[in-house]
Protein backbone atom coordinates (compact mmCIF):
# COMPACT_ATOMS: atom_id res chain seq x y z
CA UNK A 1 17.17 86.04 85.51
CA UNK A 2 13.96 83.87 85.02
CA UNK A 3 14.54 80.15 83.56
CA UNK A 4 13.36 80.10 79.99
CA UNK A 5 9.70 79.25 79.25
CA UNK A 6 8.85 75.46 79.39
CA UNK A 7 5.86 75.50 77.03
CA UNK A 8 5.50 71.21 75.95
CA UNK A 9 5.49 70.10 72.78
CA UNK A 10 4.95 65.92 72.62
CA UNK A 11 6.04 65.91 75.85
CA UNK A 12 8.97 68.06 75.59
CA UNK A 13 10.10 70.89 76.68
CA UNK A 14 11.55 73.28 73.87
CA UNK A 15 14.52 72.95 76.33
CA UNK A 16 14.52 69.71 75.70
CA UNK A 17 13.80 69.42 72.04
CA UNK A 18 16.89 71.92 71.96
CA UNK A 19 18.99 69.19 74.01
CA UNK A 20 17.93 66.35 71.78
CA UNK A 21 18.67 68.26 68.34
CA UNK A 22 22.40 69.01 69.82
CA UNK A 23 22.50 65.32 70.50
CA UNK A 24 21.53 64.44 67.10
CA UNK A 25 24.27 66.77 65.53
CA UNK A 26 27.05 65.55 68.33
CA UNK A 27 25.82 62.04 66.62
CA UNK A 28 26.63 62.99 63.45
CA UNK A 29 29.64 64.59 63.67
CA UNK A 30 31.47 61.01 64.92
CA UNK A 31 31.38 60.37 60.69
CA UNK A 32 32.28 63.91 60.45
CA UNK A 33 35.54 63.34 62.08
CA UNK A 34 36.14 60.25 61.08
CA UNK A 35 35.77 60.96 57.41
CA UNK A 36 38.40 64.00 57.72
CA UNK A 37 40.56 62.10 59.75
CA UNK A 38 41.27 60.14 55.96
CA UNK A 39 42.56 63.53 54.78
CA UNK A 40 44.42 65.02 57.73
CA UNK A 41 45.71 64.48 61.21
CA UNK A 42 44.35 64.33 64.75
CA UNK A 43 46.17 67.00 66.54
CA UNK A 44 46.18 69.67 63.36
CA UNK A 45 42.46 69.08 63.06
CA UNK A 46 42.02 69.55 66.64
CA UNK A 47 43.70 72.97 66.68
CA UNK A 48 41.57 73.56 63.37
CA UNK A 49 38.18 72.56 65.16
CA UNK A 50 38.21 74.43 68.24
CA UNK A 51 40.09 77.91 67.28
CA UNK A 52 36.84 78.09 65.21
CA UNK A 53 34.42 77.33 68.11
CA UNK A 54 36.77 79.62 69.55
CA UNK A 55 36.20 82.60 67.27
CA UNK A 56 32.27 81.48 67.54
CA UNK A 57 32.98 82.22 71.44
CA UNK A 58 34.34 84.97 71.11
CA UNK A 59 31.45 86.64 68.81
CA UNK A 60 29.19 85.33 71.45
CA UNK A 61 31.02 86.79 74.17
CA UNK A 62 33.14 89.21 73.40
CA UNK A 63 31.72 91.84 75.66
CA UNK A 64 32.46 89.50 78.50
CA UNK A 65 36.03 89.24 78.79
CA UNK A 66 36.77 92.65 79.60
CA UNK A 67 38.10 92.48 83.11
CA UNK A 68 38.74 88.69 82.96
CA UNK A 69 41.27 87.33 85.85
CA UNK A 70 43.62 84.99 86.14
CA UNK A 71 41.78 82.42 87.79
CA UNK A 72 39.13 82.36 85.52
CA UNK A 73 41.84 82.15 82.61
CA UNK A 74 43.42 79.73 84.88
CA UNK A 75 39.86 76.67 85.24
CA UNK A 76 39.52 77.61 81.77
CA UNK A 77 42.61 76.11 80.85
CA UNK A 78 41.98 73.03 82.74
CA UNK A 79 38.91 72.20 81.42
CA UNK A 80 40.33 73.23 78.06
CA UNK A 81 43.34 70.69 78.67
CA UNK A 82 40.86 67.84 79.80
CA UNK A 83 39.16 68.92 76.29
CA UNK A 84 42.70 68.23 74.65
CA UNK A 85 43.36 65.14 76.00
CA UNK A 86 39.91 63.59 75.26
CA UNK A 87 38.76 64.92 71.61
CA UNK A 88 42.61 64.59 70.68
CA UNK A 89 42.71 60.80 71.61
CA UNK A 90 39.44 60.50 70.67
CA UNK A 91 40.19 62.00 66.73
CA UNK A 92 43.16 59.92 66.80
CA UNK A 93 41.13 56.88 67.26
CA UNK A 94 38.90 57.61 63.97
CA UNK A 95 41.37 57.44 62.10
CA UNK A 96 41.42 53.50 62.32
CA UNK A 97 37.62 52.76 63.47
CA UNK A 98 34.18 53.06 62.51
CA UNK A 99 32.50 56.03 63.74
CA UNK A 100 29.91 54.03 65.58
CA UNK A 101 32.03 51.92 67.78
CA UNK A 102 33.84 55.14 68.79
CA UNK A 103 30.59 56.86 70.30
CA UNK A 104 29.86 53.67 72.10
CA UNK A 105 33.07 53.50 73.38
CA UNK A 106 33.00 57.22 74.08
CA UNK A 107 29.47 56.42 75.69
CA UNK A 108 31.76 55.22 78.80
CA UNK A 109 32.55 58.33 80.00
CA UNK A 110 28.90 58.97 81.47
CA UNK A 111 29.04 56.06 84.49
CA UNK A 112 33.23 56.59 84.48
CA UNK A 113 32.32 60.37 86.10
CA UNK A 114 30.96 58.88 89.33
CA UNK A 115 33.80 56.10 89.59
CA UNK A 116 36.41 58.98 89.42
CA UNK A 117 34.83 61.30 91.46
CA UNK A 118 35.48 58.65 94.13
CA UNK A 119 38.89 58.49 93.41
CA UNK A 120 39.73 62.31 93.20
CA UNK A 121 37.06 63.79 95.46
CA UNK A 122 36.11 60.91 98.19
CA UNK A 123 32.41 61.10 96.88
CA UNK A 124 31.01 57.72 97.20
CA UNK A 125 29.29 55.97 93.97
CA UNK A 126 25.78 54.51 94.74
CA UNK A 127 25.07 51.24 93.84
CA UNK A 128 23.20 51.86 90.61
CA UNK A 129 26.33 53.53 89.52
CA UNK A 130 28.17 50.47 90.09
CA UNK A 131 25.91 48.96 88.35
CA UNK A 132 25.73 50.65 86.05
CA UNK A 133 29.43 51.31 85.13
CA UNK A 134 29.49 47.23 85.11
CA UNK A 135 26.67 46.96 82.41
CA UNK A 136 28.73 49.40 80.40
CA UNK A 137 31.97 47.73 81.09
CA UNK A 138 30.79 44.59 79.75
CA UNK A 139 28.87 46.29 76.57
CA UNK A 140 32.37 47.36 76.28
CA UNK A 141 34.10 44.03 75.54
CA UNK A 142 31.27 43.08 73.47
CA UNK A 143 31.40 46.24 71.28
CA UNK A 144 35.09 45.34 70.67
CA UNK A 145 33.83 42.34 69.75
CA UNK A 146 33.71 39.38 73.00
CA UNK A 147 32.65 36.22 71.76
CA UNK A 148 33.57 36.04 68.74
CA UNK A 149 36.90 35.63 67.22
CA UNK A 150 37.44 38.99 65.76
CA UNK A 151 37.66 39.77 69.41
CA UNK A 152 40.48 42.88 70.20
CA UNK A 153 41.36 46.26 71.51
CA UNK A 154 43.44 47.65 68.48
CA UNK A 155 45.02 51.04 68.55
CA UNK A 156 42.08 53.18 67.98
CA UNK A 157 39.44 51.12 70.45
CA UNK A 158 42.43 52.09 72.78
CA UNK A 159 42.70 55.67 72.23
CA UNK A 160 39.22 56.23 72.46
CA UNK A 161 39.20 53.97 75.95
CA UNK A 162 41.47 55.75 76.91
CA UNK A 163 40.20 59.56 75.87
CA UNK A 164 37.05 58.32 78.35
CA UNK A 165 39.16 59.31 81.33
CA UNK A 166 39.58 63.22 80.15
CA UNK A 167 36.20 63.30 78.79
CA UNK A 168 35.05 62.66 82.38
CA UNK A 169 38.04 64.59 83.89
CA UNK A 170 36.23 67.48 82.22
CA UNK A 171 32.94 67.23 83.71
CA UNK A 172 34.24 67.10 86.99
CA UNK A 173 36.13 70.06 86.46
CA UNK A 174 32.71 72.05 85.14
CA UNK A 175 31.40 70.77 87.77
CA UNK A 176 34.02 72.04 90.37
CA UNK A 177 33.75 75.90 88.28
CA UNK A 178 30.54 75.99 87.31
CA UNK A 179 28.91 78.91 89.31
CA UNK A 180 32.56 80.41 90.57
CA UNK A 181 33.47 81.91 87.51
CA UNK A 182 31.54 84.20 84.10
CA UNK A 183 30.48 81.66 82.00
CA UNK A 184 31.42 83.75 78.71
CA UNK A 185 35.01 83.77 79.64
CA UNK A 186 35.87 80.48 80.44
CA UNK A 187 33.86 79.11 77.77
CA UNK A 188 36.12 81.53 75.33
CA UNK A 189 39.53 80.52 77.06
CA UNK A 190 38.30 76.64 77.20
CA UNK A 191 37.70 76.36 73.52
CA UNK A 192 41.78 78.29 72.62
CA UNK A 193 43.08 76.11 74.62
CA UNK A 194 42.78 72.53 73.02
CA UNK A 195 43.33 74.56 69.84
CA UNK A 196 46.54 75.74 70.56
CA UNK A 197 47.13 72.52 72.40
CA UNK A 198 46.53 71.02 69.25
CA UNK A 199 48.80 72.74 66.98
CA UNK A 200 51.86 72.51 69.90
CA UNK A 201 51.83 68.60 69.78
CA UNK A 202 51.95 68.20 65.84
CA UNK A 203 55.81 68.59 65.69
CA UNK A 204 56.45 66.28 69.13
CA UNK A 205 54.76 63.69 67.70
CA UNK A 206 55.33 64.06 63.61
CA UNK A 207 52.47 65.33 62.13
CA UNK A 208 52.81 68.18 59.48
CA UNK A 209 50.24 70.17 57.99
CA UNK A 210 48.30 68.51 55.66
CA UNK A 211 48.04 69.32 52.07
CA UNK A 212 44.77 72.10 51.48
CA UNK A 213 41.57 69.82 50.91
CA UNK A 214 38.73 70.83 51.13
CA UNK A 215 37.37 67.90 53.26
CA UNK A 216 39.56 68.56 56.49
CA UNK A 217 38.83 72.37 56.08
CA UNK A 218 34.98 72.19 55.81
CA UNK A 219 35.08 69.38 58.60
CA UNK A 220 36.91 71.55 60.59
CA UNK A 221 34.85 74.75 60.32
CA UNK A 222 31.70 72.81 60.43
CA UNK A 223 32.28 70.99 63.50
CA UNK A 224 33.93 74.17 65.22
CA UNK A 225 31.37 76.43 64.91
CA UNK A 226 28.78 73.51 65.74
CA UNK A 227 30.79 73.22 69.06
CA UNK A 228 30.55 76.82 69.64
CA UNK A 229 26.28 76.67 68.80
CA UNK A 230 26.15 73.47 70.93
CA UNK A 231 27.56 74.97 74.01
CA UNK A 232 25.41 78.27 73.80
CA UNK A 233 22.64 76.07 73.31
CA UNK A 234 23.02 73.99 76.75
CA UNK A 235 23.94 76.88 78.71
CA UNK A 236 20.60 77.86 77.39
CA UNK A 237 18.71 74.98 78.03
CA UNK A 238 19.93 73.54 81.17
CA UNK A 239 18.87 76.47 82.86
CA UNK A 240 15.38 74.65 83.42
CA UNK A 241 16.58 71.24 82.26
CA UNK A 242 18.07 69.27 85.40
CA UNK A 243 21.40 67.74 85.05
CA UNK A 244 20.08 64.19 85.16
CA UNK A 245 17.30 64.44 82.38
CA UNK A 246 19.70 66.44 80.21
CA UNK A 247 22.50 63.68 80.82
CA UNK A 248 19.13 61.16 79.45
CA UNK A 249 19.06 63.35 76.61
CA UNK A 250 22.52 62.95 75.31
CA UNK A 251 22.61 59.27 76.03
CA UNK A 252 21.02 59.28 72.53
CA UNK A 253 24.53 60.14 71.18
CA UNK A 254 25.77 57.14 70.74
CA UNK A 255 22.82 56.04 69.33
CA UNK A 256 22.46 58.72 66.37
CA UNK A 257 26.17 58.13 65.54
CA UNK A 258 25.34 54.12 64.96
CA UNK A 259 21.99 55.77 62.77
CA UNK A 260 24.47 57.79 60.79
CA UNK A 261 26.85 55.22 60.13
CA UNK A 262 24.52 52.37 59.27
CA UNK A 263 23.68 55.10 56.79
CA UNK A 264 27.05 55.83 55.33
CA UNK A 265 27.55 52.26 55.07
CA UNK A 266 29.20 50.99 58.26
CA UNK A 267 27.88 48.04 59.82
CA UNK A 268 27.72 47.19 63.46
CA UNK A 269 27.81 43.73 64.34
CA UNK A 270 24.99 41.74 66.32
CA UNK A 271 26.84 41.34 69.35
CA UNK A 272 28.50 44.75 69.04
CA UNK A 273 24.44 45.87 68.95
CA UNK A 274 24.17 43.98 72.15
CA UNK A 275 26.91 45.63 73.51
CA UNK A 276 26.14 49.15 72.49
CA UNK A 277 22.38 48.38 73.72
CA UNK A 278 24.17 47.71 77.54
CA UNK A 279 26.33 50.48 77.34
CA UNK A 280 23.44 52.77 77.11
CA UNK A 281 21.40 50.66 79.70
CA UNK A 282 24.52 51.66 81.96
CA UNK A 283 24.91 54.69 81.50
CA UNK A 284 20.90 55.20 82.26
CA UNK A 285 20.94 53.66 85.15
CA UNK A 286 24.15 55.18 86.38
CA UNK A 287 22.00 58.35 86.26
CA UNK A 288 19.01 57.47 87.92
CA UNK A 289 18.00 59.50 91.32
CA UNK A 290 16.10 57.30 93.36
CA UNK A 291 13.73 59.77 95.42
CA UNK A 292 13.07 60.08 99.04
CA UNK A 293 9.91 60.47 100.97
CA UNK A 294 10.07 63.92 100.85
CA UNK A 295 9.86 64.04 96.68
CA UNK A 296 13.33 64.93 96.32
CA UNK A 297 16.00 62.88 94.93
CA UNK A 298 19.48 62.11 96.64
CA UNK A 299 21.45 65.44 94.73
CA UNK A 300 18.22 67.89 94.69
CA UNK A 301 19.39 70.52 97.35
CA UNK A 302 17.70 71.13 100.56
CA UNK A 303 15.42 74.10 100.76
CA UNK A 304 16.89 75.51 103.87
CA UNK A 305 20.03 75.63 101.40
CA UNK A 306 18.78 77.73 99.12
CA UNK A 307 17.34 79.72 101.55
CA UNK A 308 20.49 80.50 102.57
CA UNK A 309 22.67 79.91 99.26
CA UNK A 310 23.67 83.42 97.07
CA UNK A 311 20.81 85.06 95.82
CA UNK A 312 22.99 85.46 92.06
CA UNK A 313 24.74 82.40 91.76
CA UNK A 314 26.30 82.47 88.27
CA UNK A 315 25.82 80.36 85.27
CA UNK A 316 26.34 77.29 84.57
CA UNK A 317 28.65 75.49 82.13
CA UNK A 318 27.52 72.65 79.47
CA UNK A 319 29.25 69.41 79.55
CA UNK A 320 30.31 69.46 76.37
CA UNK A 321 32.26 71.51 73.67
């Protein structure tokens, strides 16, 4: 299949322009969640959220998962747990902080993928990554406020800290299946599985269903079937968008998330600006390609390896929900 067209538009691709509305709507739903989180719990509006972008999937790709196999069902439930583990801790955190400090904290996750693919896979970071995972680190402290003397790591700057380390499990884990397995079906059995994930934990850890509001229901709905549009769209798009200039792209997360919030009301601390300001810079440079004589940079594959790579390699997956 040929890439999409690439026709520019201020400089952009409509690729791109695609990547960077996504962005903005991944932005705003950080106020999204937060705001139903007042209404409802983490884990039941987990479940809620993604058996809709589930049924999206599924509408999507129904035609696909006739003769799906077990080891497809099998990396779709991985990634779908990593997807548990990360939105779940990362709704739980909204319940007790501002959406904006959550997407900078959740901005981590970018320069954390490197650093773990050391640990798991023996890959090496290179020294921008370093670098740029300490830039972030320290934008870190100063988002949870460094230097001043509100300075702490409550419960939810926690949670979300710690949902960073699923978030990146999961793009390791696309990035292990991406190209082994039909896209349509382990998108569709990645999105059921932090939903029913969801609803198994509520009774282990004493959450009931809430009351009916119509908050938490229209929150829910409206972020699931985002999350189903948002992953169609970057399987779309970064067909002729590389990895590295899409990962650019959604660096602006964080960013739209502080817009939106300034909006509703929330305000951000100067040094916490500082902070969130480094935490992109990180995350930037942890992504830069530094190019060799030939043109190419470090991860762009070798010709001779394509030459001889599969003529149909298969699709590949979105790093996001």
């Amino acid at each position: 299949m040929n890439p999409p067209s690439s026709r520019r538009v201020i400089g952009l691709s409509r690729q791109e322009w695609a990547l960077v509305a996504i962005t903005v709507v991944w932005g705003g739903t950080f106020l999204a969640v937060h705001t139903a989180m007042q209404h409802t719990g983490p884990w039941f509006f987990l479940g809620l959220r993604f058996f809709a972008a589930g049924l999206v999937s599924v509408a999507i790709f129904w035609k696909s998962l006739r003769g799906i196999t077990w080891r497809e069902i099998g990396a779709g439930v991985l990634i779908g747990a990593a997807i548990y583990g990360g939105y779940g801790l990362q709704h739980a955190g909204l319940k007790t902080i501002d959406s904006s400090t959550s997407a900078f904290i959740t901005a981590f996750y970018v320069p954390l993928v490197p650093l773990l693919q050391w640990l798991v896979l023996r890959k090496p970071p290179r020294a921008l990554t370093l670098l740029g995972a300490g830039l972030a680190f320290v934008g870190l402290l100063l988002v949870a406020g460094l230097g001043s003397r509100s300075f702490s790591l409550g419960q939810g700057e926690l949670l979300t800290l710690i949902a960073t380390v699923p978030i990146a499990g999961e793009i390791i884990l696309i990035s292990l299946f991406a190209g082994r397995f039909d896209v349509g079906r382990l998108t569709v059995v990645q999105l059921f599985t932090p939903a029913l994930l969801g609803f198994l934990t509520m009774p282990f850890v004493g959450e009931s269903v809430p009351s009916f509001d119509w908050i938490w229901l229209i929150a829910g709905v409206a972020l699931g079937v985002a999350s189903g549009v948002i992953q169609l769209t970057m399987n779309w798009a970064q067909r002729s968008v590389s990895a590295t200039r899409a990962t650019i792209i959604y660096t602006g997360e964080p960013v739209w998330a502080g817009v939106v919030g300034r909006i509703a009301g929330e305000r951000i601390p100067p040094l916490a600006i500082l902070g969130a300001a480094l935490i992109i810079a990180g995350t930037l440079l942890s992504e830069l390609q530094p190019r060799r004589r030939d043109g190419r940079t470090a991860e762009d594959p070798d010709p001779q390896d394509l030459a001889e790579a599969d003529p149909h390699p298969g699709g590949r997956l979105g790093s996001r929900a």
